[in-house]
N, C-alpha and C. Protein backbone atom coordinates (compact mmCIF):
# COMPACT_ATOMS: atom_id res chain seq x y z
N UNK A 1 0.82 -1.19 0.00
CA UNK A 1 0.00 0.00 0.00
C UNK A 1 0.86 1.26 0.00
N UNK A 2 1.89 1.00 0.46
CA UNK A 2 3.25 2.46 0.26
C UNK A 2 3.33 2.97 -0.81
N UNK A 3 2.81 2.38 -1.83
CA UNK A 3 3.14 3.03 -3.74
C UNK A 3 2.04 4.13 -3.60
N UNK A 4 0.68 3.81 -2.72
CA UNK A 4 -0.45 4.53 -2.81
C UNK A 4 0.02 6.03 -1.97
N UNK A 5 0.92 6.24 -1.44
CA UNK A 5 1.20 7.04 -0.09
C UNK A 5 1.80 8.20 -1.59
N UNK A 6 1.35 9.59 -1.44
CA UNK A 6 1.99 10.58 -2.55
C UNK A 6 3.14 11.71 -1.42
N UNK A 7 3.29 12.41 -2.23
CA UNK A 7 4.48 13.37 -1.33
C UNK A 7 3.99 14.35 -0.30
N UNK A 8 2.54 14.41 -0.28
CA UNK A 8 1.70 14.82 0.96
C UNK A 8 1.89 14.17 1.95
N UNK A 9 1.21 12.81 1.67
CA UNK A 9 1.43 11.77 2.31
C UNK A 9 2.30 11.23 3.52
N UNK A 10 3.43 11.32 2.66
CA UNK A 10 4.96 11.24 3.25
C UNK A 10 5.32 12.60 4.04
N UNK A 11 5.00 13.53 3.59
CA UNK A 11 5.76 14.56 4.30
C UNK A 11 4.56 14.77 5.78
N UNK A 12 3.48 14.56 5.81
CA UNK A 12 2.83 14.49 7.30
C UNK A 12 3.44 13.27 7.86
N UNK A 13 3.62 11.76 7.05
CA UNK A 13 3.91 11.02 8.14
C UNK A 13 5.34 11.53 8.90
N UNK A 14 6.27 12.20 7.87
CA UNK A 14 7.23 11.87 8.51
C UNK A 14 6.95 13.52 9.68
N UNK A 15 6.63 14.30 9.63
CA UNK A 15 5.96 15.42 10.93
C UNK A 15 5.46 14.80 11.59
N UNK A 16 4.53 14.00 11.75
CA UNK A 16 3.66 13.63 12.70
C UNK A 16 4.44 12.50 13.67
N UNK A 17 5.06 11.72 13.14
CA UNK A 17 6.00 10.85 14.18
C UNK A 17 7.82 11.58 14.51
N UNK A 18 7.92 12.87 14.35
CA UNK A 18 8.72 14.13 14.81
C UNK A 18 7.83 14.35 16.14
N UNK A 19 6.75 14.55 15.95
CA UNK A 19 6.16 15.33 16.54
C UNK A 19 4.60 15.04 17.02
N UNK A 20 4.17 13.79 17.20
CA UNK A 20 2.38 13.68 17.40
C UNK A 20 1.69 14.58 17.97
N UNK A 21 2.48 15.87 18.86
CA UNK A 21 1.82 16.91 19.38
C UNK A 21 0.99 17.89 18.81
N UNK A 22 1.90 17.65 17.79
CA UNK A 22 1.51 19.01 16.76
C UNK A 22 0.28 18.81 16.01
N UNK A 23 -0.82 20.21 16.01
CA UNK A 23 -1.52 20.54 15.96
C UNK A 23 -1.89 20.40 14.41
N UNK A 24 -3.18 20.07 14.04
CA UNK A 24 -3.38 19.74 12.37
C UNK A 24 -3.36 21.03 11.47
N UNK A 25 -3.20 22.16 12.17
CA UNK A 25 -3.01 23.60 11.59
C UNK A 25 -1.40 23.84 11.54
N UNK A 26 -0.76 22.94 12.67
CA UNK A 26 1.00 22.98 12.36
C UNK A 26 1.49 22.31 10.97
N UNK A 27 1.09 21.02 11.60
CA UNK A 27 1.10 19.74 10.29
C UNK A 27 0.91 20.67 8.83
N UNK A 28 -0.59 21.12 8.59
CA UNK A 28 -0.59 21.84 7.40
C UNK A 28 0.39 22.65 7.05
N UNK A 29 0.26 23.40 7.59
CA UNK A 29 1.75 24.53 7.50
C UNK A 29 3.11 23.89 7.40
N UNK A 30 3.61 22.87 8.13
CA UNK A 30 5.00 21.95 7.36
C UNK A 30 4.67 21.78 6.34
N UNK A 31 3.68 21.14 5.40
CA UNK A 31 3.60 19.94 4.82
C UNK A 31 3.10 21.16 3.38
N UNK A 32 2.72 22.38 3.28
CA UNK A 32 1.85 23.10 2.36
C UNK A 32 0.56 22.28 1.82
N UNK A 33 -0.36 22.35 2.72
CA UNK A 33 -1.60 22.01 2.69
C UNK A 33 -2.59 23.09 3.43
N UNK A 34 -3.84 23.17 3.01
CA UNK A 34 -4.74 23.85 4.15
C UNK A 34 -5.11 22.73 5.47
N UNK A 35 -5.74 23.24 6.31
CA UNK A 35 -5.73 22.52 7.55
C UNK A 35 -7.20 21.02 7.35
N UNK A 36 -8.08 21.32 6.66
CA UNK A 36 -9.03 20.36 6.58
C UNK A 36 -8.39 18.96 5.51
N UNK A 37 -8.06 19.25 4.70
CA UNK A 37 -7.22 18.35 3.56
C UNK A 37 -6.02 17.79 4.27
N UNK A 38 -5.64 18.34 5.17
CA UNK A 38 -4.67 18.22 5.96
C UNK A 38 -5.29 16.57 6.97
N UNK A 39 -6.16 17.21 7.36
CA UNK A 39 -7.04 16.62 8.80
C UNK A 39 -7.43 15.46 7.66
N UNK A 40 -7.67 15.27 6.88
CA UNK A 40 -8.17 14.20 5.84
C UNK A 40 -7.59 12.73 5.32
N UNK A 41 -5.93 13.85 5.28
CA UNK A 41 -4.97 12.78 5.31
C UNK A 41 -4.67 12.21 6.11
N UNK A 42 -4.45 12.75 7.69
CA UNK A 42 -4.35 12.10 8.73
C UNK A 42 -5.07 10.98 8.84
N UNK A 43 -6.21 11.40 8.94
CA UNK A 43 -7.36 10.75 9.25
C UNK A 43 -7.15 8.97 8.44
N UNK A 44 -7.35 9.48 7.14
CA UNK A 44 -7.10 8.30 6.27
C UNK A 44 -5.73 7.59 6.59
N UNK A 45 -4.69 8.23 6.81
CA UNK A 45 -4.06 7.44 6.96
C UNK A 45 -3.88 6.86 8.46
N UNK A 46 -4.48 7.13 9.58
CA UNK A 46 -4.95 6.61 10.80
C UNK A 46 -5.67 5.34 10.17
N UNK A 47 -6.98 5.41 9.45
CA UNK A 47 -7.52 4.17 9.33
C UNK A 47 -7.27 3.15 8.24
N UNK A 48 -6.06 3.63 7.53
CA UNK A 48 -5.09 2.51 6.84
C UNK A 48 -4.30 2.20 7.56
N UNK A 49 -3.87 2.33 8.92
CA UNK A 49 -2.92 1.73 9.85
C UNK A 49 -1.38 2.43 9.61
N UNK A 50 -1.51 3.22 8.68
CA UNK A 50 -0.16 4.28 8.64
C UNK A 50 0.15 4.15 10.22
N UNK A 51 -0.02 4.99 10.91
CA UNK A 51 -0.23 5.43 11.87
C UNK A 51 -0.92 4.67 12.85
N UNK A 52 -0.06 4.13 13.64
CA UNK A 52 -0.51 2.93 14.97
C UNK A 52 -1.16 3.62 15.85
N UNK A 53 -0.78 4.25 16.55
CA UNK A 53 -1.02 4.84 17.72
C UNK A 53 -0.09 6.38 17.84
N UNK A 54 -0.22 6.47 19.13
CA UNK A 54 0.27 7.95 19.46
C UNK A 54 0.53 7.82 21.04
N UNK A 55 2.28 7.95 21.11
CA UNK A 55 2.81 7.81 22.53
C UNK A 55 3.24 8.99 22.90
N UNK A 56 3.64 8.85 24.22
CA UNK A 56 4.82 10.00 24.81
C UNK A 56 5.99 9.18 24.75
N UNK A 57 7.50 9.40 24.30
CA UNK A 57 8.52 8.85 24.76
C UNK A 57 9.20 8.98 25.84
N UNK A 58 9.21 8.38 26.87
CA UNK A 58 10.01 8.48 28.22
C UNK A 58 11.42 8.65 28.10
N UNK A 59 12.09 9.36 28.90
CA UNK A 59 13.32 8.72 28.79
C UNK A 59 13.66 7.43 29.90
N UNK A 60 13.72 6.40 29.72
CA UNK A 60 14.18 5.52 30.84
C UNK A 60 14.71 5.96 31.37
N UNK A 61 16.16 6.86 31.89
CA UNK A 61 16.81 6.99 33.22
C UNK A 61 16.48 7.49 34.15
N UNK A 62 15.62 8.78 33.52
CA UNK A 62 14.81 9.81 34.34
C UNK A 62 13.81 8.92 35.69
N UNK A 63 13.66 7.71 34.96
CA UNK A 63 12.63 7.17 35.55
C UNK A 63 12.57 5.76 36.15
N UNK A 64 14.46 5.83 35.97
CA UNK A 64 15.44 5.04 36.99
C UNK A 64 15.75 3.66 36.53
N UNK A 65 15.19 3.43 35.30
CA UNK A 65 15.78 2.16 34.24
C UNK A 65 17.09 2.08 34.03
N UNK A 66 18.31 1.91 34.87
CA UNK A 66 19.11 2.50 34.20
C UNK A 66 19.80 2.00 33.61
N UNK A 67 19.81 0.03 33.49
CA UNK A 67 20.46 -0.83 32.77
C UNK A 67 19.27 -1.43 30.96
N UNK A 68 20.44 -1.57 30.21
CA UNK A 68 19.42 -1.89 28.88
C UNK A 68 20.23 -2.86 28.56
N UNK A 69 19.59 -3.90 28.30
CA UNK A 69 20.29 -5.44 28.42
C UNK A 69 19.66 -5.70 26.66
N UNK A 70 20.40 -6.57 26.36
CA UNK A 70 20.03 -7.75 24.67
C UNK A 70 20.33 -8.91 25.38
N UNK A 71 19.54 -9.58 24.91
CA UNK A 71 19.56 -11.14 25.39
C UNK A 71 19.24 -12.17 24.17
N UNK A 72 19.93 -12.73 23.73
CA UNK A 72 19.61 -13.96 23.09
C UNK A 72 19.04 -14.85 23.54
N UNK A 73 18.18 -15.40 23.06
CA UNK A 73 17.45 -16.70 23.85
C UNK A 73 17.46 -18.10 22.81
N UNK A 74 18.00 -18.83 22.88
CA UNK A 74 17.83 -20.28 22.37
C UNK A 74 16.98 -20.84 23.00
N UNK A 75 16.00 -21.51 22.32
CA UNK A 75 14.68 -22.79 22.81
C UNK A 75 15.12 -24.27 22.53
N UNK A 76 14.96 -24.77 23.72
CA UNK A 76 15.06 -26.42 23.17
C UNK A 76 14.32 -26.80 21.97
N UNK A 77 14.55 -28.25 21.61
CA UNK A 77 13.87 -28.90 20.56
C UNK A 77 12.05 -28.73 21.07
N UNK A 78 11.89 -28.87 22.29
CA UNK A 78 10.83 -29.02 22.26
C UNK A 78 9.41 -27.74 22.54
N UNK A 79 11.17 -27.08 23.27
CA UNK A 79 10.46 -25.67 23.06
C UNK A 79 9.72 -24.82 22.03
N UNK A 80 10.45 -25.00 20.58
CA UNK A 80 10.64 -24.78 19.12
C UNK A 80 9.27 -24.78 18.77
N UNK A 81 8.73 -26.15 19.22
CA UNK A 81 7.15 -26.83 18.82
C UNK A 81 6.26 -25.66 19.87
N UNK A 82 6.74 -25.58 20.84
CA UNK A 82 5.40 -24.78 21.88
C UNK A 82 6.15 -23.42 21.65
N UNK A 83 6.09 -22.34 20.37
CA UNK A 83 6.19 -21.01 20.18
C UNK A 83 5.59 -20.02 20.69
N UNK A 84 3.97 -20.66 20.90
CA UNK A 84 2.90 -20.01 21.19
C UNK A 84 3.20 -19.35 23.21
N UNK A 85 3.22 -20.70 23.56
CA UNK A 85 4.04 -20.63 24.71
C UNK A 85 4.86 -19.33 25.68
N UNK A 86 5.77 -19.86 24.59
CA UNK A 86 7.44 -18.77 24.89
C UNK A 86 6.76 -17.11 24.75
N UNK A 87 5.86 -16.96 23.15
CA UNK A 87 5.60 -15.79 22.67
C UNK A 87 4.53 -14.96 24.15
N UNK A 88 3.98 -15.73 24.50
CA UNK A 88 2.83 -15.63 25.51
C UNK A 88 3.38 -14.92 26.58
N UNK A 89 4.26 -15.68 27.03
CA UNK A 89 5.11 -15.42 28.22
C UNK A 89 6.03 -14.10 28.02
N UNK A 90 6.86 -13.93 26.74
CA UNK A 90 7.73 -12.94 26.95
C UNK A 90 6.18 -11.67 26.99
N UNK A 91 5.13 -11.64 26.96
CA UNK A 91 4.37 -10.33 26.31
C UNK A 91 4.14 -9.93 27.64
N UNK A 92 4.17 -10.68 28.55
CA UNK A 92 3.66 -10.67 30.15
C UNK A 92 4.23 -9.70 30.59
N UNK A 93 6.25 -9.39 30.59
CA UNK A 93 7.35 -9.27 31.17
C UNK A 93 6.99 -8.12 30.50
N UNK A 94 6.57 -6.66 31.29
CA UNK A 94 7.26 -4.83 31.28
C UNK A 94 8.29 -5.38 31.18
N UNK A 95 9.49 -6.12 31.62
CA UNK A 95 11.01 -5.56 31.14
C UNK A 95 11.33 -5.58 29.83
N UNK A 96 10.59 -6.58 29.39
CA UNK A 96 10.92 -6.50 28.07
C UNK A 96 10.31 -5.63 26.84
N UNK A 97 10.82 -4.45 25.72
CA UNK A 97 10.24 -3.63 25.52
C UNK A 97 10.22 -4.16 23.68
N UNK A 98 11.38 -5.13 23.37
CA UNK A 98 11.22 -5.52 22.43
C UNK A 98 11.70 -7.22 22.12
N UNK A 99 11.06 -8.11 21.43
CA UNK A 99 11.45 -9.21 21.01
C UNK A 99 11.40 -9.84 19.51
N UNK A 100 12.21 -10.33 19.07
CA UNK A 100 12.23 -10.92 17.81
C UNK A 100 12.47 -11.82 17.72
N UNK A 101 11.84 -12.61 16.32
CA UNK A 101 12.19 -14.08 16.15
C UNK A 101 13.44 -13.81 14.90
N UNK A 102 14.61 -14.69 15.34
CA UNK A 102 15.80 -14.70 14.28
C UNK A 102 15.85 -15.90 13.92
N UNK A 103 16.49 -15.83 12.72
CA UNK A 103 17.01 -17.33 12.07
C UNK A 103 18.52 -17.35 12.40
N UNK A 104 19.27 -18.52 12.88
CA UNK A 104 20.57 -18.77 12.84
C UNK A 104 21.15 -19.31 13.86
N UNK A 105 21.36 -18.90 14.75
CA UNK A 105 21.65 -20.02 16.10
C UNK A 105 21.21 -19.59 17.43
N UNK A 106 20.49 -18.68 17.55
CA UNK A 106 19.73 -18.28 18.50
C UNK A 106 17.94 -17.88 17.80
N UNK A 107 17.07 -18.11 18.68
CA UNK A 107 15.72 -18.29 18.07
C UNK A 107 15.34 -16.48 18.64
N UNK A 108 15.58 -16.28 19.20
CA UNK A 108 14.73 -14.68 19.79
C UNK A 108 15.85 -13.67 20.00
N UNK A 109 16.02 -12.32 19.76
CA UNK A 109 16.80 -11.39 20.55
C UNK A 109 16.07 -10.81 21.43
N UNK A 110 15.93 -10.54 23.00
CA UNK A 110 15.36 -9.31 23.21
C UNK A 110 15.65 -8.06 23.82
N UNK A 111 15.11 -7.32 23.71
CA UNK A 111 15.58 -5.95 24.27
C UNK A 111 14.85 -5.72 25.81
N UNK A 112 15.61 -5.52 26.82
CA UNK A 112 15.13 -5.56 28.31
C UNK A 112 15.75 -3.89 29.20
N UNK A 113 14.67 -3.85 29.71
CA UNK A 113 15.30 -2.77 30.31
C UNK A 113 14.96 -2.96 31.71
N UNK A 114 16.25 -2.46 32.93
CA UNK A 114 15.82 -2.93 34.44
C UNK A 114 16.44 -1.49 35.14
N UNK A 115 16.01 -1.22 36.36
CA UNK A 115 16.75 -0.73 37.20
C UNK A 115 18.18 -0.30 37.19
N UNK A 116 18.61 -1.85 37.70
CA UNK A 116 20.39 -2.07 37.59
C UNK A 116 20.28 -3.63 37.43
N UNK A 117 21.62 -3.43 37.09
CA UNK A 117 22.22 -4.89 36.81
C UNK A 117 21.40 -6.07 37.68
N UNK A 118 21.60 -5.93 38.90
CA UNK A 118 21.25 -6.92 39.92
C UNK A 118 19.44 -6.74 39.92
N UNK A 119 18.58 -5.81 39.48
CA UNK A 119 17.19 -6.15 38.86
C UNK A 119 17.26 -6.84 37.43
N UNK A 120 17.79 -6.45 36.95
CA UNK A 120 17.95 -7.52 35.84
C UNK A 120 18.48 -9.33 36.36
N UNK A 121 19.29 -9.32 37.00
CA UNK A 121 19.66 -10.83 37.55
C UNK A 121 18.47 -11.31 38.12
N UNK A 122 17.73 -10.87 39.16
CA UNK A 122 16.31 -11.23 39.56
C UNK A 122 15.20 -11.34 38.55
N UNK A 123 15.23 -10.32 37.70
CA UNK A 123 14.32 -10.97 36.41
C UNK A 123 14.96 -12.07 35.78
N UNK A 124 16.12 -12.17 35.37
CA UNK A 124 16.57 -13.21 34.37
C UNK A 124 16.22 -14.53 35.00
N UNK A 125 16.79 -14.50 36.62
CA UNK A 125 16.51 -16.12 37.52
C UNK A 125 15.24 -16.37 38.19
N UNK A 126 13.97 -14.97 38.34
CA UNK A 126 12.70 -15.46 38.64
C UNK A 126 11.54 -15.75 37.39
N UNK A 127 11.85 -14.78 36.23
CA UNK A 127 11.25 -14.84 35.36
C UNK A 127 11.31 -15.52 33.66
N UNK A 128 12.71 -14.90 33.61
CA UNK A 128 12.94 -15.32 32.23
C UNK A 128 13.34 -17.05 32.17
N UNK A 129 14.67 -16.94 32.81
CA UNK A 129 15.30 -18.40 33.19
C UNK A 129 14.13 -19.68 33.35
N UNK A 130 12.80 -19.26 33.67
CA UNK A 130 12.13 -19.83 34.06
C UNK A 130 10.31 -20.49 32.98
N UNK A 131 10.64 -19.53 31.78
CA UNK A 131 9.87 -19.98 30.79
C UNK A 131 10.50 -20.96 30.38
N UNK A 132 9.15 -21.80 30.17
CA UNK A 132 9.47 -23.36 29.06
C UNK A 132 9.99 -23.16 28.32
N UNK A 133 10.84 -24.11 27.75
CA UNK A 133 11.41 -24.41 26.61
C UNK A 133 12.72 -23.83 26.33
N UNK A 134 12.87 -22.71 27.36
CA UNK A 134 14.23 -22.32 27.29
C UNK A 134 15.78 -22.86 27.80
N UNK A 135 16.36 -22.91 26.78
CA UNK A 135 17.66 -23.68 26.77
C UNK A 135 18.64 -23.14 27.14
N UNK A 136 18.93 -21.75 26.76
CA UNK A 136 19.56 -20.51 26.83
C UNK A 136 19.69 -19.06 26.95
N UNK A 137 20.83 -18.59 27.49
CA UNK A 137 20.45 -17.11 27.64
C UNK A 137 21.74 -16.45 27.08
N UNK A 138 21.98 -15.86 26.54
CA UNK A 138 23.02 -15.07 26.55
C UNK A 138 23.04 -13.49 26.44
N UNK A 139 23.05 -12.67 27.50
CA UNK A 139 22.92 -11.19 27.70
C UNK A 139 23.93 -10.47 27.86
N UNK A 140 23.35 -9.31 27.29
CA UNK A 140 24.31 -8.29 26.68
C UNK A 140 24.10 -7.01 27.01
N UNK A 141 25.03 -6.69 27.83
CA UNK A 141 24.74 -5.11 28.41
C UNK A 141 25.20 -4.07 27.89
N UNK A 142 24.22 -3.19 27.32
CA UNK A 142 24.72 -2.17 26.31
C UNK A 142 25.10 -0.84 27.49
N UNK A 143 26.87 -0.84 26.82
CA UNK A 143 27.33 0.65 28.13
C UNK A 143 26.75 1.62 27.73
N UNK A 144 26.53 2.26 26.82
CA UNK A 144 25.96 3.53 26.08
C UNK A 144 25.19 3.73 25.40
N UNK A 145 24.53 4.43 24.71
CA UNK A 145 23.51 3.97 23.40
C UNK A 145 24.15 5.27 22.84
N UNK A 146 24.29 4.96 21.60
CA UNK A 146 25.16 5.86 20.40
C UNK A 146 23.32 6.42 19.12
N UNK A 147 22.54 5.67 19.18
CA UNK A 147 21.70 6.36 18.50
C UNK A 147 20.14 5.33 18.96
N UNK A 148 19.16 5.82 19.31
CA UNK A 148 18.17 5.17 19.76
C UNK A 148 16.73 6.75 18.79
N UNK A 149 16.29 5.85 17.99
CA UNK A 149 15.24 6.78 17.15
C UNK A 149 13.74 5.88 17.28
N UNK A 150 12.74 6.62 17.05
CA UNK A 150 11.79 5.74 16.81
C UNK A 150 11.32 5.96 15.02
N UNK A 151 12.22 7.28 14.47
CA UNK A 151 11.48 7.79 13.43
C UNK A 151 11.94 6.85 12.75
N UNK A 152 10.93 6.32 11.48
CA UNK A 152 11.53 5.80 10.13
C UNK A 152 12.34 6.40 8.98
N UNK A 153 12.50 6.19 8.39
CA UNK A 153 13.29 6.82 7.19
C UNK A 153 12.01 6.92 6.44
N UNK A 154 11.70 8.45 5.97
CA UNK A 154 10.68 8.59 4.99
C UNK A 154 10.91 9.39 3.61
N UNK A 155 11.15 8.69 2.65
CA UNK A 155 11.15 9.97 1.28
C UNK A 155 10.46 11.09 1.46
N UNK A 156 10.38 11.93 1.54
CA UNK A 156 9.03 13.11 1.29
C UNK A 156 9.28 13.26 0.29
């Protein structure tokens, strides 16, 4: 459906996830549109799923997260078969803010965020360590973050 998206299009999405605050009379004014044609596109593209939702971004430290862990997770053989399972369980866990399924020698990466180190060890040995099917862990504590965006890359 992206071929359907024109250079209007593109240039609100990429304002509007800058900025979801901004007002549909701002939006117009970036984008050279009037404000109703404006409100139109939004709109439409809200109910083509352009547009998921609408957050505030926190900063984690402010708010005392202050470790951000990657974790690989390998599943046993039998784990593999009960996906549904594993998937269930990681959705449960606030620490975890992102998970993926990979191909290659680990089945999941995920992205965790804790307190400190030693809240993270208590999640890993009350919670994580402790879903079926898991075989493995291997975590990874990121010292810094060099670029963390939510925006996409958009042609306008």
């Amino acid at each position: 459906m992206s071929e359907f998206l024109d250079a209007f299009d593109r240039k609100i999405l990429a304002a509007v996830q800058q900025d979801s605050s901004r007002s549909t009379a701002d939006v117009a004014a970036l984008v050279g549109l009037s404000q109703a044609p404006c409100w139109r596109r939004i709109q439409r593209l809200k109910d083509a799923g352009y547009i998921r939702g609408e957050v505030a971004l926190l900063d984690r430290r402010k708010i005392g997260l202050n470790a951000q862990i990657f974790a690989q997770v390998k599943l046993t053989a039998t784990g593999r078969s009960n996906l549904e399972e594993f998937t269930a369980a990681i959705r449960e866990f606030p620490e975890v803010l992102e998970c993926f399924v990979l191909l290659g020698t680990v089945d999941f990466m995920l992205k965790i965020v804790a307190r400190d180190i030693e809240a993270y060890e208590r999640f890993f040995f009350e919670k994580l360590s402790r879903v079926p099917g898991v075989q493995e862990v291997n975590s990874m504590v990121a010292l810094s973050e060099i670029k963390a965006t939510t925006e996409l890359p958009i042609d306008a």
